[in-house]
Protein backbone atom coordinates (compact mmCIF):
# COMPACT_ATOMS: atom_id res chain seq x y z
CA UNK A 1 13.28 9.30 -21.84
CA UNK A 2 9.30 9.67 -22.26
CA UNK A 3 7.48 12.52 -21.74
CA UNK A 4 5.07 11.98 -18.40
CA UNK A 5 2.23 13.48 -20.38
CA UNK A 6 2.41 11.21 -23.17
CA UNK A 7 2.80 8.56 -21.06
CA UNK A 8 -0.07 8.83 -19.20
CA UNK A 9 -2.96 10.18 -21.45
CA UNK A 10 -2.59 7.11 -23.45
CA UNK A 11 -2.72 4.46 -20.20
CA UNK A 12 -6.60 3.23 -19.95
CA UNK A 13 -8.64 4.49 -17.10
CA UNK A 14 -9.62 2.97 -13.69
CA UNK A 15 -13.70 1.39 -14.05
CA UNK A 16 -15.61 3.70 -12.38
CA UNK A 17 -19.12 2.74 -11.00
CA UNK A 18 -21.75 4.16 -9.54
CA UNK A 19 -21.99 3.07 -5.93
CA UNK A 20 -24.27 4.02 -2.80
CA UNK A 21 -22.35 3.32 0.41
CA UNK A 22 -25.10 0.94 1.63
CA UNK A 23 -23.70 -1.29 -1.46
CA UNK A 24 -19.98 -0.98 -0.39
CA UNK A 25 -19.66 -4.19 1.90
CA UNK A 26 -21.64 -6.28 -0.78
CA UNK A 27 -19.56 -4.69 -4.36
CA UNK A 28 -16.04 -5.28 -1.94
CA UNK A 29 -16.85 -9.05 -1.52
CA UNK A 30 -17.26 -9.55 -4.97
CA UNK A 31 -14.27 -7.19 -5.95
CA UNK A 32 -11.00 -9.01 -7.87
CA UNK A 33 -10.38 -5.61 -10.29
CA UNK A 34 -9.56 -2.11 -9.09
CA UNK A 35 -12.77 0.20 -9.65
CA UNK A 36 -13.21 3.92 -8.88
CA UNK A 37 -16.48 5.27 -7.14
CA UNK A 38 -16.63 9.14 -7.48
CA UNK A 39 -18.38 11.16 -4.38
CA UNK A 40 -18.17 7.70 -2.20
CA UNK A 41 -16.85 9.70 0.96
CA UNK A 42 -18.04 13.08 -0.25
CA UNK A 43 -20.57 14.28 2.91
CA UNK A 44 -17.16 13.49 5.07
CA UNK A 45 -16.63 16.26 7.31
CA UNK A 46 -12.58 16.52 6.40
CA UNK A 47 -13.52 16.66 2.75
CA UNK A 48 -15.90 19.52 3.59
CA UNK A 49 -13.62 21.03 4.93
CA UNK A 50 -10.71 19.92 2.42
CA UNK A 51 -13.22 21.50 0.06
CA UNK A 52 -13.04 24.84 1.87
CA UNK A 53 -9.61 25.33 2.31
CA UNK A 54 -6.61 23.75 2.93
CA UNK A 55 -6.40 25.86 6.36
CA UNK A 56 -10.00 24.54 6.96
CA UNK A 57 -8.78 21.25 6.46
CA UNK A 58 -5.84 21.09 8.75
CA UNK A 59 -7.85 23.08 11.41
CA UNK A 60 -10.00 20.26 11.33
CA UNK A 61 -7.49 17.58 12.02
CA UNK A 62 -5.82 19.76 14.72
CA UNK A 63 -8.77 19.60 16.58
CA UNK A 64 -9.53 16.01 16.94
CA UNK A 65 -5.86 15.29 17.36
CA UNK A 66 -4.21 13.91 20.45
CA UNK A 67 -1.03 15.29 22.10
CA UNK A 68 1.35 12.75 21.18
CA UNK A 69 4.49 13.00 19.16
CA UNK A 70 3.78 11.66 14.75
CA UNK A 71 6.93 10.69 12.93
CA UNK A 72 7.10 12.31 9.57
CA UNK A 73 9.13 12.12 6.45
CA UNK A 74 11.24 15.02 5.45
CA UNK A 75 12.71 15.49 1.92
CA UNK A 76 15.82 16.38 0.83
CA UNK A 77 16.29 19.87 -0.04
CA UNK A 78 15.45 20.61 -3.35
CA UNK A 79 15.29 16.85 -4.07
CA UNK A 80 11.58 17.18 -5.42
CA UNK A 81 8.37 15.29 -4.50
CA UNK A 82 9.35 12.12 -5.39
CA UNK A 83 10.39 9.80 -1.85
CA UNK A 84 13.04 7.68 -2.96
CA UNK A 85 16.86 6.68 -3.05
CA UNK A 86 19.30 8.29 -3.30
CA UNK A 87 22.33 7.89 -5.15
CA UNK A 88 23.89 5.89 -3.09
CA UNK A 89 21.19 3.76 -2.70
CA UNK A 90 20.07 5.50 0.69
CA UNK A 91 16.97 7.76 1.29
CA UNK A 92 16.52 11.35 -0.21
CA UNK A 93 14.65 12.03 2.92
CA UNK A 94 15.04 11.72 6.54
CA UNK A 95 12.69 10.67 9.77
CA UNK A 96 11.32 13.59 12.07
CA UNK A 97 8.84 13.69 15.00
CA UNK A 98 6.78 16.60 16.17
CA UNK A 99 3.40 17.08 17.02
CA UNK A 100 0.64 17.42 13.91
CA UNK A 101 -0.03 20.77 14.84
CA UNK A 102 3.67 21.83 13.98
CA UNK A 103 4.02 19.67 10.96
CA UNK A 104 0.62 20.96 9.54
CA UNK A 105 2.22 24.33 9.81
CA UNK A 106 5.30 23.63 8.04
CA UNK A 107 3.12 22.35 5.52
CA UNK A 108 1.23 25.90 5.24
CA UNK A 109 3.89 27.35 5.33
CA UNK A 110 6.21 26.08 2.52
CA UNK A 111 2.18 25.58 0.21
CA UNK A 112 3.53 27.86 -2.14
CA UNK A 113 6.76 27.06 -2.68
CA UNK A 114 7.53 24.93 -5.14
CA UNK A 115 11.09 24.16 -3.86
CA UNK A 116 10.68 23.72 -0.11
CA UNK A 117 11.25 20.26 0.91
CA UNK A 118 8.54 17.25 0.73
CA UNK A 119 6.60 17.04 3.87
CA UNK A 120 5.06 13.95 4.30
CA UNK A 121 3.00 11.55 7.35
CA UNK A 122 2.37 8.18 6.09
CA UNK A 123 0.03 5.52 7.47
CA UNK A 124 -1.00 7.52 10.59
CA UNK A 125 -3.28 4.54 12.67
CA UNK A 126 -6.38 7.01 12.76
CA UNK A 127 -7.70 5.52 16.37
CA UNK A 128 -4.07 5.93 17.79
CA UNK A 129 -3.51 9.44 17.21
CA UNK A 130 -7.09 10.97 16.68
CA UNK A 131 -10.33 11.19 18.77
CA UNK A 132 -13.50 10.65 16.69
CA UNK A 133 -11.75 10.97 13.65
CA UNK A 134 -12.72 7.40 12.47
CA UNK A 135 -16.39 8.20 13.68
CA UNK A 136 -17.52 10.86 11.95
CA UNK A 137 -15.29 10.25 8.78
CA UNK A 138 -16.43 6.42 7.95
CA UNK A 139 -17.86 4.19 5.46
CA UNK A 140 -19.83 0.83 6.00
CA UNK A 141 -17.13 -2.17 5.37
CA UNK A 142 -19.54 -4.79 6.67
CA UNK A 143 -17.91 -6.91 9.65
CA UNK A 144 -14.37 -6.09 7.94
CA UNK A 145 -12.06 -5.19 10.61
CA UNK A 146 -9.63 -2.53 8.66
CA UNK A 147 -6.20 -0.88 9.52
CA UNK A 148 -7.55 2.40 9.25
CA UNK A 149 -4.79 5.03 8.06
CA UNK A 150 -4.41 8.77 7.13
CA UNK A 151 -1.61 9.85 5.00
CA UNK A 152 -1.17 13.24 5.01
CA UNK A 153 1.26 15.71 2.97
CA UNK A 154 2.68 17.82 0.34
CA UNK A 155 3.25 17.11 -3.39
CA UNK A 156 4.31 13.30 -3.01
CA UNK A 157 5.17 10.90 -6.03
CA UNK A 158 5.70 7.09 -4.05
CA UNK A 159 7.08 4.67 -6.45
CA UNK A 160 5.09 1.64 -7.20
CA UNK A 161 4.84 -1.03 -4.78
CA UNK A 162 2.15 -3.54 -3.63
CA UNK A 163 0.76 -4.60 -0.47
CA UNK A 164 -0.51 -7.93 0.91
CA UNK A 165 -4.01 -6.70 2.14
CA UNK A 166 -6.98 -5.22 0.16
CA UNK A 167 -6.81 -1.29 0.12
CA UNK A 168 -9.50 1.13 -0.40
CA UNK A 169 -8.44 4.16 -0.36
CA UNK A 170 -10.28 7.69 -0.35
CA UNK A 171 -8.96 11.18 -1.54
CA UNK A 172 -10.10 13.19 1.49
CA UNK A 173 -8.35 16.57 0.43
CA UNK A 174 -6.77 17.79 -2.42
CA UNK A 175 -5.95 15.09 -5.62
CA UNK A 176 -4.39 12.14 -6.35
CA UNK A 177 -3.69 9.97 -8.79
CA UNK A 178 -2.79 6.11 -8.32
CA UNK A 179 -1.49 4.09 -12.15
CA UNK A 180 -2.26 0.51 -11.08
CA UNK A 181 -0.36 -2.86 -12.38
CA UNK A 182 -1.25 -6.32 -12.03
CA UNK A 183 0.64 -8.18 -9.70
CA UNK A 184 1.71 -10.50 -12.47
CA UNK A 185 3.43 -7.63 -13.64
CA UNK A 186 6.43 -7.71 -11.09
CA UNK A 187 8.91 -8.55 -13.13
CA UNK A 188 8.48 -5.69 -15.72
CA UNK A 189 8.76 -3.22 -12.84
CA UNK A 190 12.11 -4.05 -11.95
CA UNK A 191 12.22 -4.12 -8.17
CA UNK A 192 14.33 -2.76 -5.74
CA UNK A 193 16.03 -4.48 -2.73
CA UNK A 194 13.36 -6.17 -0.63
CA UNK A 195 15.14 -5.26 2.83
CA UNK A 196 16.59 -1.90 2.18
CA UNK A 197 13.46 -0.08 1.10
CA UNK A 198 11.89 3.26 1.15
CA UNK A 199 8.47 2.13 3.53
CA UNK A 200 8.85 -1.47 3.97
CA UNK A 201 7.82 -2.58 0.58
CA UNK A 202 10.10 -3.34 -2.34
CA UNK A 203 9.43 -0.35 -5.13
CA UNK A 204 9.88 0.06 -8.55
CA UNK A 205 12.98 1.47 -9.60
CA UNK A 206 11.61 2.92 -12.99
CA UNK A 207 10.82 6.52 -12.50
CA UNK A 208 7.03 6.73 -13.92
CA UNK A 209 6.69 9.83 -15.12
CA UNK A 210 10.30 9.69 -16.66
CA UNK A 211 11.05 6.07 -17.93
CA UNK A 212 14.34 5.37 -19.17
CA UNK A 213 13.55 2.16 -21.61
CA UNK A 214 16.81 1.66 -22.42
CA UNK A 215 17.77 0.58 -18.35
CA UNK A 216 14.19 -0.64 -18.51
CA UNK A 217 12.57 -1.84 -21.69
CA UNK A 218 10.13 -4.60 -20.43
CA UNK A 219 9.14 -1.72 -18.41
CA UNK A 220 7.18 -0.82 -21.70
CA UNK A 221 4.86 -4.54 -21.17
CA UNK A 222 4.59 -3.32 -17.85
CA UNK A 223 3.00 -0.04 -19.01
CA UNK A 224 0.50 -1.87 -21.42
CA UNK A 225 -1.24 -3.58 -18.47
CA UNK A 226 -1.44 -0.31 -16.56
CA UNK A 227 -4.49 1.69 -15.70
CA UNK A 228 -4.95 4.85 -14.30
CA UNK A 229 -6.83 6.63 -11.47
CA UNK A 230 -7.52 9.76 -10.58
CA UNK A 231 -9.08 11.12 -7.67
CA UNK A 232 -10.81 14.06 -6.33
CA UNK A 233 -11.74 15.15 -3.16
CA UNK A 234 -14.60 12.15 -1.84
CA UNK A 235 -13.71 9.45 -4.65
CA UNK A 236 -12.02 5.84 -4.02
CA UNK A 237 -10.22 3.58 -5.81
CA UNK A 238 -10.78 -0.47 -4.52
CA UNK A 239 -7.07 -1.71 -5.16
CA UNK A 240 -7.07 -5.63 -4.67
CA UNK A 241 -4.23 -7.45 -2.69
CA UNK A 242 -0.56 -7.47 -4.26
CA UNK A 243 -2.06 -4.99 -7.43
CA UNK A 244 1.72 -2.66 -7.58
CA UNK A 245 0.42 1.41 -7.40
CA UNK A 246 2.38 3.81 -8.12
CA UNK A 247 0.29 7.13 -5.90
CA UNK A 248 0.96 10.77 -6.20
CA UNK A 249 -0.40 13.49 -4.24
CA UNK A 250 -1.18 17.10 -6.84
CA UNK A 251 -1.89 19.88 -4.80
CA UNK A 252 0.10 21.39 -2.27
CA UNK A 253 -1.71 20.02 0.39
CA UNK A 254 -3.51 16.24 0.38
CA UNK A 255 -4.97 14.04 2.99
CA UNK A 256 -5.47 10.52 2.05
CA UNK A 257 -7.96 7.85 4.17
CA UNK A 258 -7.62 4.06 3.75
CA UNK A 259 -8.77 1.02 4.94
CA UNK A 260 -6.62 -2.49 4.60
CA UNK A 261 -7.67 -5.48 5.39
CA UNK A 262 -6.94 -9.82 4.47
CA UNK A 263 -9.79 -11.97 3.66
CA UNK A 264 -8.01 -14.45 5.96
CA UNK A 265 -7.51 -15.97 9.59
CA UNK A 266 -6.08 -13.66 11.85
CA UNK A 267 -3.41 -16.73 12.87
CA UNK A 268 -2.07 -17.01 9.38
CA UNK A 269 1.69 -15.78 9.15
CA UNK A 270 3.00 -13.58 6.44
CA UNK A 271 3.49 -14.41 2.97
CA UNK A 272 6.33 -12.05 3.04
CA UNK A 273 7.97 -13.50 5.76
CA UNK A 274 7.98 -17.50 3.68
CA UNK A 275 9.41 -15.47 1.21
CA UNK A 276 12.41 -14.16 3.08
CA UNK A 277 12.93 -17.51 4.59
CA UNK A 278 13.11 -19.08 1.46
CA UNK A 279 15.73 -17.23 0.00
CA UNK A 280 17.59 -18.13 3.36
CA UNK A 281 17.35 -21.54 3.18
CA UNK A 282 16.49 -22.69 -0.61
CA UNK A 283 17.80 -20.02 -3.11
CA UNK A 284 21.14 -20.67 -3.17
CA UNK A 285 21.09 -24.61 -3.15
CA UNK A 286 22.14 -26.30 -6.14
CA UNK A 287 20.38 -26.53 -9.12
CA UNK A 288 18.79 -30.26 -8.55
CA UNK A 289 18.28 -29.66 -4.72
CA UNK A 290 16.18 -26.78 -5.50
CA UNK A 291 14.19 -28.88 -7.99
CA UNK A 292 12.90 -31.36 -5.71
CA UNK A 293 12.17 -28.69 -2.82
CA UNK A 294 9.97 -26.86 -5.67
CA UNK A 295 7.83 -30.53 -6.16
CA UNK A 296 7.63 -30.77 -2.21
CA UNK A 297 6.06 -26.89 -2.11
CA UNK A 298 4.11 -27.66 -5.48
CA UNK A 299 2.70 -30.53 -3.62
CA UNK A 300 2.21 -29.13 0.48
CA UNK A 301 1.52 -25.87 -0.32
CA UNK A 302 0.69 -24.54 -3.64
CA UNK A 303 -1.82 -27.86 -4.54
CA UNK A 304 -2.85 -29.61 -1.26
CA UNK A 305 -5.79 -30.90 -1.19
CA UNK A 306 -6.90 -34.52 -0.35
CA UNK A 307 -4.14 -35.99 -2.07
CA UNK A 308 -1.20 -35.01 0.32
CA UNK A 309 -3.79 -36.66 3.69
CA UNK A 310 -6.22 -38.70 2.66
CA UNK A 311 -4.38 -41.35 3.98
CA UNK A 312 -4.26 -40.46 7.09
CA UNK A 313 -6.16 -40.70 9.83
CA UNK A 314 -7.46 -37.22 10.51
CA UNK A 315 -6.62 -37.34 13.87
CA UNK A 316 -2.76 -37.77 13.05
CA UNK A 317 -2.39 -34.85 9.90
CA UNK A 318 -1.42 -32.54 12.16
CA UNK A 319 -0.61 -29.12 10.69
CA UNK A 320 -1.07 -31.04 7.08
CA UNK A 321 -4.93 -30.45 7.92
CA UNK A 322 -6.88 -26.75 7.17
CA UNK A 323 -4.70 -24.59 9.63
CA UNK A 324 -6.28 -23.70 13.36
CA UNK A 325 -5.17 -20.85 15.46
CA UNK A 326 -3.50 -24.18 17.85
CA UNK A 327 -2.02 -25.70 14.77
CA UNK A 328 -0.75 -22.00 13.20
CA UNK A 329 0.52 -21.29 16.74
CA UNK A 330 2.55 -25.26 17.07
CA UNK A 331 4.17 -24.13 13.43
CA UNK A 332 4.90 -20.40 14.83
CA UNK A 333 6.91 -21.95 18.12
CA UNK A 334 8.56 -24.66 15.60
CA UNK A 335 10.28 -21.42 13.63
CA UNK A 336 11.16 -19.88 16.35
CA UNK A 337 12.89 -22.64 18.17
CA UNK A 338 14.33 -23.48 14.59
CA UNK A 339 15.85 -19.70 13.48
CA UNK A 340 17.54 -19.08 16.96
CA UNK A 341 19.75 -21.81 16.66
C-alpha cells in the first residue's frame, strides 16, 4: 500500500484566486472548475472565535443555538477518524441525539485523546437549529437560494463521494483538506452500493490515504486527475456539481459552513432518482431491448431539441416541450400512479 504522504505531496493543488466577496455572486456564475479563495469568510464571527480557541468557538455556537434535540454520528471505539463500513459491510459508527451543548462537550472533552471515538454532526440546516447564525456568519451568493449547512466535529476522514448541487464550502474552525476528482472519474473510484451507504451518497471504497492498487489499480488514473485543497480557518473551496471529494477534518476540533445549491427549476425531479428507476426497469433487460431503450433516451432526453417536436403542433407536445412546474407536476402524478401498482 502507498504511503499517504507520498501520495498527496505529489497531487496538484486546488487554483486559488484572489477574490473580494462583492465578486462572489459574479466569479460563481462563471465557475465550471473547483478554485480556492483564502480569507473569503475570514471577519466571520465563528472563525474569530475558531481563531481564539476551540472553547471560544463552541461557546459561540452554544449561544445562538436552539433547544432542540441534533442527531450526531458516533464512531466506533477505537475504529479511527475515518466514517465508513465496516466489515461486514455495515457502519463503524452509530446514530445519537442530544442537545449541541452536550455533544460540544464530549467533543472537549475527548480533544486530546487521540483514541476516543469520532464525534461528528453533519449537514446541520443552520436556520433550523440556530438563531442568527446564518446572519452574522454570511457571504453574498447573489439571488442563489442555498441549503445552508454546518458540519461540525472531531478528526473526520469522509470517503469520496459527489453531490448533485454546487457546494461552496468554508473552513470556519480548525483545517481541512478536500482532494477533488472529476466526475468523469467515477469509474476509477470504485463505488460502493448506491442504497446501503454511509450519508446517502455512494462513496469510494479505496481508502485515500492508504490505497491498495492491487484491489484497485485504475484507482491510480483516478489519482492523476486529482487535485488537492487545503483549508484554513476563513478559506473556501467552489466544488462544482457531481466533482467526487474526498474531505477530512485535522484538528481536534473543526466546524465546516456550506452553501448548496442547482442552477435549475425548483420542479425538476432528481437525477438520482431516474437513475434508480432505471436500473428497476431497464438494466436487466436483454441485451437488444436495452439497445433500443438507449436510442429512445439518446433521442428524448440526452439530445432533444427541435427534432423530437417540430412536428407538432405546440399546443399538443405536451411534456415533450421545455418542462413547466404543470407539466413537471402531470409527469410526477404519472410515476406515482405508475410505481404503486
Amino acid at each position: 500500500m502507498a504511503e499517504t504522504a507520498d501520495i498527496l505531496a505529489d497531487l496538484p493543488r486546488v487554483a486559488e484566486e484572489m477574490l473580494a466577496p462583492a465578486a462572489l455572486d459574479a466569479r460563481l456564475a462563471e465557475a465550471d472548475q473547483p478554485f480556492v479563495v483564502r480569507g473569503l469568510a475570514a471577519d466571520w464571527p465563528l472563525v474569530q472565535a475558531g481563531l481564539e480557541s476551540a472553547d471560544a468557538a463552541r461557546a459561540y455556537l452554544v449561544s445562538l443555538g436552539r433547544e432542540a434535540k441534533l442527531t450526531g454520528t458516533i464512531g466506533e471505539p477505537g475504529g479511527g477518524e475515518r466514517l465508513f463500513y465496516n466489515a461486514a459491510m455495515g457502519m463503524n459508527f452509530r446514530s445519537a441525539q442530544g442537545p449541541l451543548d452536550g455533544f460540544l462537550k464530549l467533543m472537549a472533552r475527548d480533544e486530546s485523546d487521540p483514541a476516543a471515538q469520532t464525534i461528528y454532526l453533519s449537514s446541520i440546516d443552520m436556520r433550523t437549529y440556530f438563531n442568527g447564525l446564518v446572519e452574522a456568519n454570511n457571504l453574498p451568493l447573489g439571488d442563489r437560494r442555498p441549503l445552508e449547512s454546518i458540519w461540525i466535529g472531531t478528526r473526520t476522514r469522509i470517503a469520496a463521494h459527489n453531490d448533485v448541487p454546487d457546494n461552496l464550502a468554508v473552513c470556519a474552525v480548525g483545517k481541512r483538506r478536500f482532494t477533488l476528482f472529476p466526475p468523469e472519474q467515477f469509474a476509477n473510484l470504485y463505488l460502493g452500493p448506491l442504497e446501503n451507504t454511509p450519508a446517502g451518497r455512494p462513496v469510494s471504497m479505496v481508502d485515500l490515504l492508504r490505497p491498495d492498487f492491487e484491489t484497485y489499480p485504475h484507482f491510480r488514473e483516478a489519482l492523476a486527475q486529482a487535485q488537492v485543497a487545503e483549508l484554513e480557518p476563513g478559506d473556501a473551496v467552489f466544488i462544482p456539481s457531481l466533482w467526487w471529494h474526498h474531505v477530512e477534518g485535522l484538528a481536534p476540533f473543526n466546524v465546516l459552513v456550506n452553501y448548496w445549491w442547482r442552477d435549475a427549476p425548483h420542479f425538476l425531479g432528481k437525477p438520482e432518482d431516474a437513475l434508480f428507476h432505471a436500473i428497476l426497469a431497464l438494466r436487466d433487460l436483454p441485451e437488444a431491448d436495452k439497445a433500443r431503450w438507449r436510442d429512445l433516451f439518446d433521442h428524448y432526453v440526452f439530445m432533444g431539441g427541435a427534432a423530437v417536436t417540430q412536428h407538432l403542433p405546440p399546443e399538443a407536445r405536451g411534456i415533450l416541450a421545455p418542462l413547466t412546474a404543470e407539466t413537471a407536476g402531470q409527469i410526477k402524478a404519472h410515476l406515482l400512479r405508475s410505481l404503486s401498482r
